[in-house]
N, C-alpha and C. Protein backbone atom coordinates (compact mmCIF):
# COMPACT_ATOMS: atom_id res chain seq x y z
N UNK A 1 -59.82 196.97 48.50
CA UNK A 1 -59.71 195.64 49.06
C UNK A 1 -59.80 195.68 50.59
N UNK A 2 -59.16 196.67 50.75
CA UNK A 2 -59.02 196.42 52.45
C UNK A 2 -60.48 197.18 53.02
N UNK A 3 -61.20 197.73 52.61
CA UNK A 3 -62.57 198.25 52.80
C UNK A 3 -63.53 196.96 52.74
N UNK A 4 -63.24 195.62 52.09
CA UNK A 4 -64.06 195.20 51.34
C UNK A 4 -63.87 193.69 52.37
N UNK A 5 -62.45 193.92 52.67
CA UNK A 5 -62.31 193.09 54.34
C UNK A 5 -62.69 193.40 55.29
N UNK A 6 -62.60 194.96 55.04
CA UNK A 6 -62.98 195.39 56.96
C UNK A 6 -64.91 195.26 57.00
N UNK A 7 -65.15 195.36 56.03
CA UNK A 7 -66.71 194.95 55.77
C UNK A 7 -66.95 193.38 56.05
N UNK A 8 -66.34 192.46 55.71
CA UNK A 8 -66.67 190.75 56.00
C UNK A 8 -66.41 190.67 57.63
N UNK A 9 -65.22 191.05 57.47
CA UNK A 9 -65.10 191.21 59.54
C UNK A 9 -66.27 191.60 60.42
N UNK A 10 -66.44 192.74 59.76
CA UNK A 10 -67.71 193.55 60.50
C UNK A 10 -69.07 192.84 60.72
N UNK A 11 -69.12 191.97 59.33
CA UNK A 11 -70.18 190.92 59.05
C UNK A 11 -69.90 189.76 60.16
N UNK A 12 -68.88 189.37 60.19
CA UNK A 12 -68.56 188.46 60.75
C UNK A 12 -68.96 188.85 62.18
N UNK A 13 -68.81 190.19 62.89
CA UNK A 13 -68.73 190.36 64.16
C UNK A 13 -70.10 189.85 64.48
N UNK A 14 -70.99 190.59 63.59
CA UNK A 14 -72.97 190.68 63.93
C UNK A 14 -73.18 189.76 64.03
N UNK A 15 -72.46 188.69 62.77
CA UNK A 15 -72.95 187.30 63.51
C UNK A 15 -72.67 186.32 64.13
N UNK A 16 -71.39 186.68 65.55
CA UNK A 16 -71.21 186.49 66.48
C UNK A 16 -71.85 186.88 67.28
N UNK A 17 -71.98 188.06 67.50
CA UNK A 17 -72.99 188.64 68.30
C UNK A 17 -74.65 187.94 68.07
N UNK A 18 -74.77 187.74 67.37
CA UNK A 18 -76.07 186.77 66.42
C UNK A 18 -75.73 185.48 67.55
N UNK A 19 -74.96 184.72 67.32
CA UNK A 19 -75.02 183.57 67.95
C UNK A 19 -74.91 183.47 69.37
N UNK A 20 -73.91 184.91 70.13
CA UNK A 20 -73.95 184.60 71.40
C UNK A 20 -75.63 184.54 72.04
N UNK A 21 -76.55 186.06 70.98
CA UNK A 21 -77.54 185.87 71.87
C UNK A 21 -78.91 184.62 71.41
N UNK A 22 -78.68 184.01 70.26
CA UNK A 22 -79.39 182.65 70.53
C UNK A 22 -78.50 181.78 71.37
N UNK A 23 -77.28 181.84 71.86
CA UNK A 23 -76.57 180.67 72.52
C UNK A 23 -77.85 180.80 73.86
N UNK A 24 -77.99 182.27 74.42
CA UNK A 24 -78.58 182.89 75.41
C UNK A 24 -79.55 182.72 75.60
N UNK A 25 -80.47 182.73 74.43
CA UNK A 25 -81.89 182.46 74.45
C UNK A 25 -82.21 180.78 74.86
N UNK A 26 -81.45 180.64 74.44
CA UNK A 26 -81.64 178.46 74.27
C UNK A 26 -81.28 178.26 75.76
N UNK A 27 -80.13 178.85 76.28
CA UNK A 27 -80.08 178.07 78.13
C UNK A 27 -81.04 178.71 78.68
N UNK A 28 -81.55 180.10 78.41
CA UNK A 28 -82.68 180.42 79.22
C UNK A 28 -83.93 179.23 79.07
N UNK A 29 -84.33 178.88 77.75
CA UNK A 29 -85.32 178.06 77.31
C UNK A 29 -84.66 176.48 78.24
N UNK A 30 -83.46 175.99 77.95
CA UNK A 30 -83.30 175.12 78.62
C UNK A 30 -83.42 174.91 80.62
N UNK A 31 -83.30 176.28 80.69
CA UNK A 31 -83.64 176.21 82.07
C UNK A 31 -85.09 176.16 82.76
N UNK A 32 -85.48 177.15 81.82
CA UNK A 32 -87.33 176.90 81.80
C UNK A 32 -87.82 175.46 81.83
N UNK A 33 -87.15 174.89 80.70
CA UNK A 33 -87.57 173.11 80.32
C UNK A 33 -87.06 171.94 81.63
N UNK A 34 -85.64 172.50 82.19
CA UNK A 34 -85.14 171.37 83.04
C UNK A 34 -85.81 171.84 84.37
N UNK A 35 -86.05 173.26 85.12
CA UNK A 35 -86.21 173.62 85.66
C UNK A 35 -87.93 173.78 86.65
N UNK A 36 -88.83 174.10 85.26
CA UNK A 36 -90.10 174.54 85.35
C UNK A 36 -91.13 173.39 85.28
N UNK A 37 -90.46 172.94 83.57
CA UNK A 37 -91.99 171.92 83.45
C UNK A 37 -90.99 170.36 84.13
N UNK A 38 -89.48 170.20 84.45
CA UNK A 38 -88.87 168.94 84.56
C UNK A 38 -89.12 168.46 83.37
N UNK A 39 -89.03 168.85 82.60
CA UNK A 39 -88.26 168.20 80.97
C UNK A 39 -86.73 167.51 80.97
N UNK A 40 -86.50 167.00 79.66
CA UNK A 40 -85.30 166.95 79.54
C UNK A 40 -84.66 167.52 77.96
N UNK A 41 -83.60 167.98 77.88
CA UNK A 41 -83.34 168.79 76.56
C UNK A 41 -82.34 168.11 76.19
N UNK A 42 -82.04 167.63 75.07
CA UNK A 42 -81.53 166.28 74.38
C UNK A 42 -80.23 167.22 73.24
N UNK A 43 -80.93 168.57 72.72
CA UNK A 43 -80.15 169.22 71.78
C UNK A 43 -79.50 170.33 72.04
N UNK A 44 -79.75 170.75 73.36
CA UNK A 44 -79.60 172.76 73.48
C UNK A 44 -78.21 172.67 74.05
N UNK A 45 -77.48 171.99 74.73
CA UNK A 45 -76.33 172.03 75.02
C UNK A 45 -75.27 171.85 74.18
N UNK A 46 -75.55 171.02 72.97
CA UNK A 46 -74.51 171.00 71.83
C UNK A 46 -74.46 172.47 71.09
N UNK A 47 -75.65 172.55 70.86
CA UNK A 47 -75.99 173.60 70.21
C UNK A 47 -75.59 175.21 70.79
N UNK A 48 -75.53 175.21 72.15
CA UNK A 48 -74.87 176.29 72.76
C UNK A 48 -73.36 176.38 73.10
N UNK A 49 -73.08 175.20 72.82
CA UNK A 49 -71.52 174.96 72.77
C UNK A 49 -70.74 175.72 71.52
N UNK A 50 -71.59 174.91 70.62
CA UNK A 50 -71.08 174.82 69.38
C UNK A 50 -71.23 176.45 68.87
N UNK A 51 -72.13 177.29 69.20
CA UNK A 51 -72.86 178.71 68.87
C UNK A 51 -71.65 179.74 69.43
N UNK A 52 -71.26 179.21 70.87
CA UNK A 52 -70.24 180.17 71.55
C UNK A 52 -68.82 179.75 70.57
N UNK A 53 -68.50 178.41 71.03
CA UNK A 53 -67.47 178.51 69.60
C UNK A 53 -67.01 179.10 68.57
N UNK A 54 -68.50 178.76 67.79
CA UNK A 54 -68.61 179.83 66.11
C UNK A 54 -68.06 181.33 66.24
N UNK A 55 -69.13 181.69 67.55
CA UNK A 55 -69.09 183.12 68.02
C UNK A 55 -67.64 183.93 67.82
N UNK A 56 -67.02 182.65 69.08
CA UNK A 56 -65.20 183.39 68.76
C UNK A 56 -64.44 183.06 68.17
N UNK A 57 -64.91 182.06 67.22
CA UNK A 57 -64.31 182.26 65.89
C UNK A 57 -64.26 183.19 64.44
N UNK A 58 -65.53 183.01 64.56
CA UNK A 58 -66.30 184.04 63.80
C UNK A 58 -65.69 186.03 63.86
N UNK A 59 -66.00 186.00 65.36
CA UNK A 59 -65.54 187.64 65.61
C UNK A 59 -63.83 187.92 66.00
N UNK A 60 -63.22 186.94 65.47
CA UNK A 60 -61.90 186.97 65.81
C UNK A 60 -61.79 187.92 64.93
N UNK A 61 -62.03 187.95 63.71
CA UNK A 61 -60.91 189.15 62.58
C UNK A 61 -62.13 190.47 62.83
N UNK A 62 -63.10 190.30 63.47
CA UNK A 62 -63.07 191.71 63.66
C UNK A 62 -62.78 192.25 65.09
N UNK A 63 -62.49 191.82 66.25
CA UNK A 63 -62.01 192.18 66.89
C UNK A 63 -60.60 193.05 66.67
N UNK A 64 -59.73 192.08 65.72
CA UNK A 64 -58.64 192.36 65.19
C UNK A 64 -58.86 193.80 64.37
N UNK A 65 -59.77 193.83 63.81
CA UNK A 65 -59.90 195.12 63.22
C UNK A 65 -60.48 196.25 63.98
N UNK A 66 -60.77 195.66 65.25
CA UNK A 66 -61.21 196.90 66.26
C UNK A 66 -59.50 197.13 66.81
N UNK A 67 -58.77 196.29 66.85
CA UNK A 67 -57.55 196.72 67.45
C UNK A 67 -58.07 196.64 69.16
N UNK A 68 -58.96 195.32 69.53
CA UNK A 68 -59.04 194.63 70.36
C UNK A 68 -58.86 193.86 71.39
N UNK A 69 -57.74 193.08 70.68
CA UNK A 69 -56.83 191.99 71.41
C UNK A 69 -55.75 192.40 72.20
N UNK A 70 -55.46 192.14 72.98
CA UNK A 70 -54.54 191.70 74.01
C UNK A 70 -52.99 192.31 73.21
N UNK A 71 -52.65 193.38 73.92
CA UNK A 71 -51.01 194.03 73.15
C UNK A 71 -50.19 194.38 74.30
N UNK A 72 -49.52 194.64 74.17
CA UNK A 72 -48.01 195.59 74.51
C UNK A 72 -48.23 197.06 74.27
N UNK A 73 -49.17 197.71 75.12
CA UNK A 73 -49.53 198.88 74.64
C UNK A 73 -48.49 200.41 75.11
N UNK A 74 -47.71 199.72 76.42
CA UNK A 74 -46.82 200.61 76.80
C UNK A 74 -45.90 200.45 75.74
N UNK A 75 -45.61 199.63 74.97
CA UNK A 75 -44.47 199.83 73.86
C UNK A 75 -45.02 200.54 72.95
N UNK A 76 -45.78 200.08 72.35
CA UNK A 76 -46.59 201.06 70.95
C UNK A 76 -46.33 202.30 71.12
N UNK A 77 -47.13 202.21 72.69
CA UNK A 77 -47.40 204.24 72.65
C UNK A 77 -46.46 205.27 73.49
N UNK A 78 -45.14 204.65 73.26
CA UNK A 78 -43.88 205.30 73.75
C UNK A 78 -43.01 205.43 72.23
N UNK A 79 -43.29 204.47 71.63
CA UNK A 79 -42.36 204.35 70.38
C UNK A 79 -42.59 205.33 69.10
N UNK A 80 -41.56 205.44 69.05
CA UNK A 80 -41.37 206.18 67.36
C UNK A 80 -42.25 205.98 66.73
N UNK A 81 -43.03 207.03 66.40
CA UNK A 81 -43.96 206.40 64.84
C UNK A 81 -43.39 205.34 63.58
N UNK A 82 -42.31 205.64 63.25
CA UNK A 82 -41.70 204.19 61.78
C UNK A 82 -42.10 202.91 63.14
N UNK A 83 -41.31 203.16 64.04
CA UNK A 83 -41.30 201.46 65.20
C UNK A 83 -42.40 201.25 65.73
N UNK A 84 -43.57 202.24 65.74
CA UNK A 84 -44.96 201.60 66.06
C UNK A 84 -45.48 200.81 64.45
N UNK A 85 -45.27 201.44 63.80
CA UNK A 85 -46.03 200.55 62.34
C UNK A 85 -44.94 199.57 62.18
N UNK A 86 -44.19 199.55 62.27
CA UNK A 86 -43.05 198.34 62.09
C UNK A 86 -43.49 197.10 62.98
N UNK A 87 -43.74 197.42 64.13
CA UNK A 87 -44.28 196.40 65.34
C UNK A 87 -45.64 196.15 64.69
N UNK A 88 -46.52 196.67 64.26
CA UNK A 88 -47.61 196.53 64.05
C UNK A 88 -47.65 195.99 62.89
N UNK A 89 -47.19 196.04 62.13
CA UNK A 89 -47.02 194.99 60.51
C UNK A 89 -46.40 193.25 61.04
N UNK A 90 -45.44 193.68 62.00
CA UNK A 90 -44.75 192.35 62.48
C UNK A 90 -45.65 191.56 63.06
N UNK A 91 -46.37 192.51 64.16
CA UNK A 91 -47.30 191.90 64.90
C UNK A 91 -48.55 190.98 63.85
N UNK A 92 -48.65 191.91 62.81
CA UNK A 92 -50.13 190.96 62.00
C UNK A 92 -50.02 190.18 60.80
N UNK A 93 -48.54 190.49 60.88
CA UNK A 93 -47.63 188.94 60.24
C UNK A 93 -48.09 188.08 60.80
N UNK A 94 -47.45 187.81 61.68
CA UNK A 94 -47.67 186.76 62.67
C UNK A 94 -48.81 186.45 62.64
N UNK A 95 -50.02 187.02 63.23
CA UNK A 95 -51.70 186.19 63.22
C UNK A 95 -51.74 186.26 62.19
N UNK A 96 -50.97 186.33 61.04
CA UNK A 96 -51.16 186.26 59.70
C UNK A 96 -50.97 184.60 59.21
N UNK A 97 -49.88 184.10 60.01
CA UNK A 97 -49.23 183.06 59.91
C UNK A 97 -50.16 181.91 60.83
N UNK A 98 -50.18 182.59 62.00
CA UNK A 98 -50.78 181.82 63.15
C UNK A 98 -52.69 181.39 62.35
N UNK A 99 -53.16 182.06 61.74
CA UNK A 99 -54.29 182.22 61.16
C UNK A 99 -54.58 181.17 60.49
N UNK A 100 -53.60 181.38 59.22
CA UNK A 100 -53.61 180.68 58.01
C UNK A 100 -53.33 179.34 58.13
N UNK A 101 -52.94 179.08 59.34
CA UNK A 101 -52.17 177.59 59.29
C UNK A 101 -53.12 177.13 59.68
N UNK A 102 -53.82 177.47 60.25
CA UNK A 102 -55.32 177.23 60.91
C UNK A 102 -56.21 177.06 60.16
N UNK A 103 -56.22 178.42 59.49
CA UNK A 103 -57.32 177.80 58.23
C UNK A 103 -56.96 176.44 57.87
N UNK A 104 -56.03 176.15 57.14
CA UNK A 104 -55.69 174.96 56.67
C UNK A 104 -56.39 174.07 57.18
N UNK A 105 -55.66 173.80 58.71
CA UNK A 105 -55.76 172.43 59.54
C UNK A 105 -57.59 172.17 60.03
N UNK A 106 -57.88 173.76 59.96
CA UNK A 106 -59.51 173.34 60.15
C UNK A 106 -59.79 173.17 59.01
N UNK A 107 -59.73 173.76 58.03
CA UNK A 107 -60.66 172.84 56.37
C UNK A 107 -59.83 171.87 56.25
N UNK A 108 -59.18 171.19 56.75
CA UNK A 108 -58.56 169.75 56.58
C UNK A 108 -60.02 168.60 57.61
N UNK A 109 -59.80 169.25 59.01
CA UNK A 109 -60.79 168.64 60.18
C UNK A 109 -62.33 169.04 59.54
N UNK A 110 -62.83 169.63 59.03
CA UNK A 110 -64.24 170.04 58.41
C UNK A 110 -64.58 168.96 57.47
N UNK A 111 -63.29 169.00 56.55
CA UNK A 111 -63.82 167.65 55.34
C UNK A 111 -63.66 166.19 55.44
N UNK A 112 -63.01 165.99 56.47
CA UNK A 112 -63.07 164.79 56.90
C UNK A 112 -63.96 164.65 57.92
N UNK A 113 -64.55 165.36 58.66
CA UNK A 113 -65.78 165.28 59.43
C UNK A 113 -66.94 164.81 58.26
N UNK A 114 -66.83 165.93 57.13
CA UNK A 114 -67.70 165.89 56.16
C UNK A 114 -67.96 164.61 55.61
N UNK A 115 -67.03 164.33 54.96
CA UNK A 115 -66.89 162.95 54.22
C UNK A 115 -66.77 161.58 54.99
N UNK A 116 -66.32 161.59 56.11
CA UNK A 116 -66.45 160.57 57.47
C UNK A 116 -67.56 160.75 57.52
N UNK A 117 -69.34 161.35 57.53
CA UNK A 117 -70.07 161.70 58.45
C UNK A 117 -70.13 161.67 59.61
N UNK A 118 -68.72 162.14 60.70
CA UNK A 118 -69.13 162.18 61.67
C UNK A 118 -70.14 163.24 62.62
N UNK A 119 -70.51 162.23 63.24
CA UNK A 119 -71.59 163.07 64.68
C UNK A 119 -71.00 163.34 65.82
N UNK A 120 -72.12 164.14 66.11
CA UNK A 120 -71.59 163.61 67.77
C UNK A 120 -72.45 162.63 68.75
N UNK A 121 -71.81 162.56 69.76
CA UNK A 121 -72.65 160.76 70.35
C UNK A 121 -73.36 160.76 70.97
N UNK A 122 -74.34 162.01 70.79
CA UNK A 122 -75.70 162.78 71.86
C UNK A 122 -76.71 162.04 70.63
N UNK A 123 -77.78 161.81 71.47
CA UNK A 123 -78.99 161.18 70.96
C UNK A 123 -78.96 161.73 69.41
N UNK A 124 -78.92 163.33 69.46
CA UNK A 124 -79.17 163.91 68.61
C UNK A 124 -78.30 163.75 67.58
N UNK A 125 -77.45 163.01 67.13
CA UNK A 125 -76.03 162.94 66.43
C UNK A 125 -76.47 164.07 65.28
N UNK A 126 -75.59 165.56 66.05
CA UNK A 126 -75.68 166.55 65.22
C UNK A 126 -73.75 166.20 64.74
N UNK A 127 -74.51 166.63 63.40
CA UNK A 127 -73.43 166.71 62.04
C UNK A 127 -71.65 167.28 62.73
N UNK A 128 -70.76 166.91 62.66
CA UNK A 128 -70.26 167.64 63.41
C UNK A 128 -68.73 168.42 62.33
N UNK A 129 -69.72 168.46 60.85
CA UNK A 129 -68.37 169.28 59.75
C UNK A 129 -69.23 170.90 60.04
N UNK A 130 -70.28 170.79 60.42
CA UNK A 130 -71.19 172.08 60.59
C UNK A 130 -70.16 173.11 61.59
N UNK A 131 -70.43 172.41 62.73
CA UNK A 131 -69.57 173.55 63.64
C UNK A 131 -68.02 173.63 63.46
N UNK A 132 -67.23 172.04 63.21
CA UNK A 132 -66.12 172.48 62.43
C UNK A 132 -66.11 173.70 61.53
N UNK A 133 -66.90 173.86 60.67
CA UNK A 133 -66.46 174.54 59.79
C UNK A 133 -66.47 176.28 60.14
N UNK A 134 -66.98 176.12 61.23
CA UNK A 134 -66.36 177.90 61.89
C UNK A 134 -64.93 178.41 62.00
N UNK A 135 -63.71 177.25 61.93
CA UNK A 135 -62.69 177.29 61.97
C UNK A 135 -62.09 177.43 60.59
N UNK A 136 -62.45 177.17 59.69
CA UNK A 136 -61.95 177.62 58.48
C UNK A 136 -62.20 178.90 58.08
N UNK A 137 -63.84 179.30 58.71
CA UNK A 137 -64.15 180.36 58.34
C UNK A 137 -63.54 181.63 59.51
N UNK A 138 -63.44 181.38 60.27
CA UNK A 138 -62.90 182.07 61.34
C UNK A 138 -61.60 182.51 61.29
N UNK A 139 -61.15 181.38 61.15
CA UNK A 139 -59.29 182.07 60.58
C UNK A 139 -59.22 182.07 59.20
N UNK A 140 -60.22 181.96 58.74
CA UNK A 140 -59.43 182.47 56.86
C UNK A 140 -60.27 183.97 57.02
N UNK A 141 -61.27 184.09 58.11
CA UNK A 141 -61.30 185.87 57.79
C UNK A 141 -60.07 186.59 58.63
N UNK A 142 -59.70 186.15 59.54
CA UNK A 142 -58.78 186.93 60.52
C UNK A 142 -57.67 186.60 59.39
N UNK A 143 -57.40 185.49 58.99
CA UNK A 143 -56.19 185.67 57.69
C UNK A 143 -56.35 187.14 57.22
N UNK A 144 -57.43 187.39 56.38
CA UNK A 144 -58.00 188.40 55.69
C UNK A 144 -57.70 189.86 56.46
N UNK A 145 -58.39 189.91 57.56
CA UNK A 145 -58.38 190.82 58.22
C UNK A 145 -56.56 191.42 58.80
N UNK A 146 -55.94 190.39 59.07
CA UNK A 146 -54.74 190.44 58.78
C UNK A 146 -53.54 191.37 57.62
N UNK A 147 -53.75 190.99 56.79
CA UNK A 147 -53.38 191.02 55.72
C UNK A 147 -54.06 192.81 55.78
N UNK A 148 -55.08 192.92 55.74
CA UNK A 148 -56.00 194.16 55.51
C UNK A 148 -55.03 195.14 56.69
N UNK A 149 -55.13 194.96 57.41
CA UNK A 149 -54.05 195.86 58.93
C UNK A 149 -52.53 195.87 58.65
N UNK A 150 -52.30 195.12 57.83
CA UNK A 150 -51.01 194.85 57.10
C UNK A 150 -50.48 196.11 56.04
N UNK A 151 -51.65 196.24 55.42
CA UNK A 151 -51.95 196.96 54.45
C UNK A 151 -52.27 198.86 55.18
N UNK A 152 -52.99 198.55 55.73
CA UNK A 152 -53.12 199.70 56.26
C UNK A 152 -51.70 200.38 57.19
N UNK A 153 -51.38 199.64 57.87
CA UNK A 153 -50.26 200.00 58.63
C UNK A 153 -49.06 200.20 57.56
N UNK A 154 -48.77 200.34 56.47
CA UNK A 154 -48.15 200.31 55.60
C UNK A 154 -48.51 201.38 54.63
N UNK A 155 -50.04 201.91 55.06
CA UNK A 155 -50.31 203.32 54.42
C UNK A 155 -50.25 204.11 55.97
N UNK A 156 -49.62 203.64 56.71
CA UNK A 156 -49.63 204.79 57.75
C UNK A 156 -51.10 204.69 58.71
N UNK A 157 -52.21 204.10 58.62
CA UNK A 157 -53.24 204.23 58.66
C UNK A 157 -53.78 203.40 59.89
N UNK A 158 -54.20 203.79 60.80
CA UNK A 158 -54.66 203.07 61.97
C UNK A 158 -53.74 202.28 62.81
N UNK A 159 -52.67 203.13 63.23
CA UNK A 159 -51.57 203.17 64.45
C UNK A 159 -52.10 203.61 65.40
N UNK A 160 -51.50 203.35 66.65
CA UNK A 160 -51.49 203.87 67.59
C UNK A 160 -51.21 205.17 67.96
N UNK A 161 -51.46 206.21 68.66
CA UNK A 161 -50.71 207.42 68.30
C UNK A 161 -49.80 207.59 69.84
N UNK A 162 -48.69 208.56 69.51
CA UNK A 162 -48.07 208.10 70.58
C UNK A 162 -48.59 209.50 71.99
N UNK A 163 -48.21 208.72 73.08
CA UNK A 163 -48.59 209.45 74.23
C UNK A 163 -48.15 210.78 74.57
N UNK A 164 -48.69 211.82 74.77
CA UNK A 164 -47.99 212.87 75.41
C UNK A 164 -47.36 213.10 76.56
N UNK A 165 -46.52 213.72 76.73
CA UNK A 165 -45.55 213.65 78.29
C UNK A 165 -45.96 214.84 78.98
């Protein structure tokens, strides 16, 4: 199971990475268009909004599974091995919690976007349960991914190791 998470994460990362570099490609193209020929671009700014969004939503649970984010690393790597996995189970409780509630509240905001059809109020009235819905998917994998570091830290498995003096 937890192989089979750290694989969707991983998926998840590429296609963050996927979206930052069309977010990239499109302002370059938009700059060409506003810039070169004096065009005007009606869609590329939602669309690069909405792409970076996905992005860090999307690569949240694998960051988490890179052991990525933002810690307390002078505590970890001074502490007892039992009190580094102890902190580290506590710790992915928590974005366990922080995650899931999220999931929720975004597939709550996705289906009522859905079923409202709302847009947004650019010429282009792009759909707007589409990019919502990176938030369900975003924290129900970091849920996942969670749970998976949960698991592992509980086989001993991908701690911190502690520092030498």
């Amino acid at each position: 199971m937890v192989a089979f998470i750290e694989r969707l994460s991983s998926i998840a990362g590429v296609i963050a990475a996927m979206l930052i570099g069309i977010a990239i490609v499109i302002v370059c193209q938009m700059v060409f268009i506003r810039y070169v020929l004096v065009g005007s671009t009606a869609w590329q700014t939602e669309v690069v909004t909405f792409s970076l969004v996905a992005a860090t939503m999307l690569g949240s649970a694998y960051v988490l599974k890179l052991r990525g984010h933002v810690s307390v690393g002078l505590a970890m790597v001074y502490s007892p091995p039992n009190v580094r996995r102890i902190m580290q189970i506590i710790g992915d409780f928590l974005v366990f919690l922080f995650a899931a509630l999220m999931f929720w509240k975004g597939l709550e905001v996705t289906l009522q976007a859905f079923h409202g059809d709302w847009t947004t109020e650019s010429i282009y009235e792009f759909p707007m349960w589409i990019p919502y819905s990176s938030m369900p998917i975003g924290f129900g994998l970091l849920a996942l991914q969670a749970i998976a570091c949960m698991i592992s830290a509980s086989r001993h498995e991908g701690i911190p190791h502690q520092r030498e003096h």
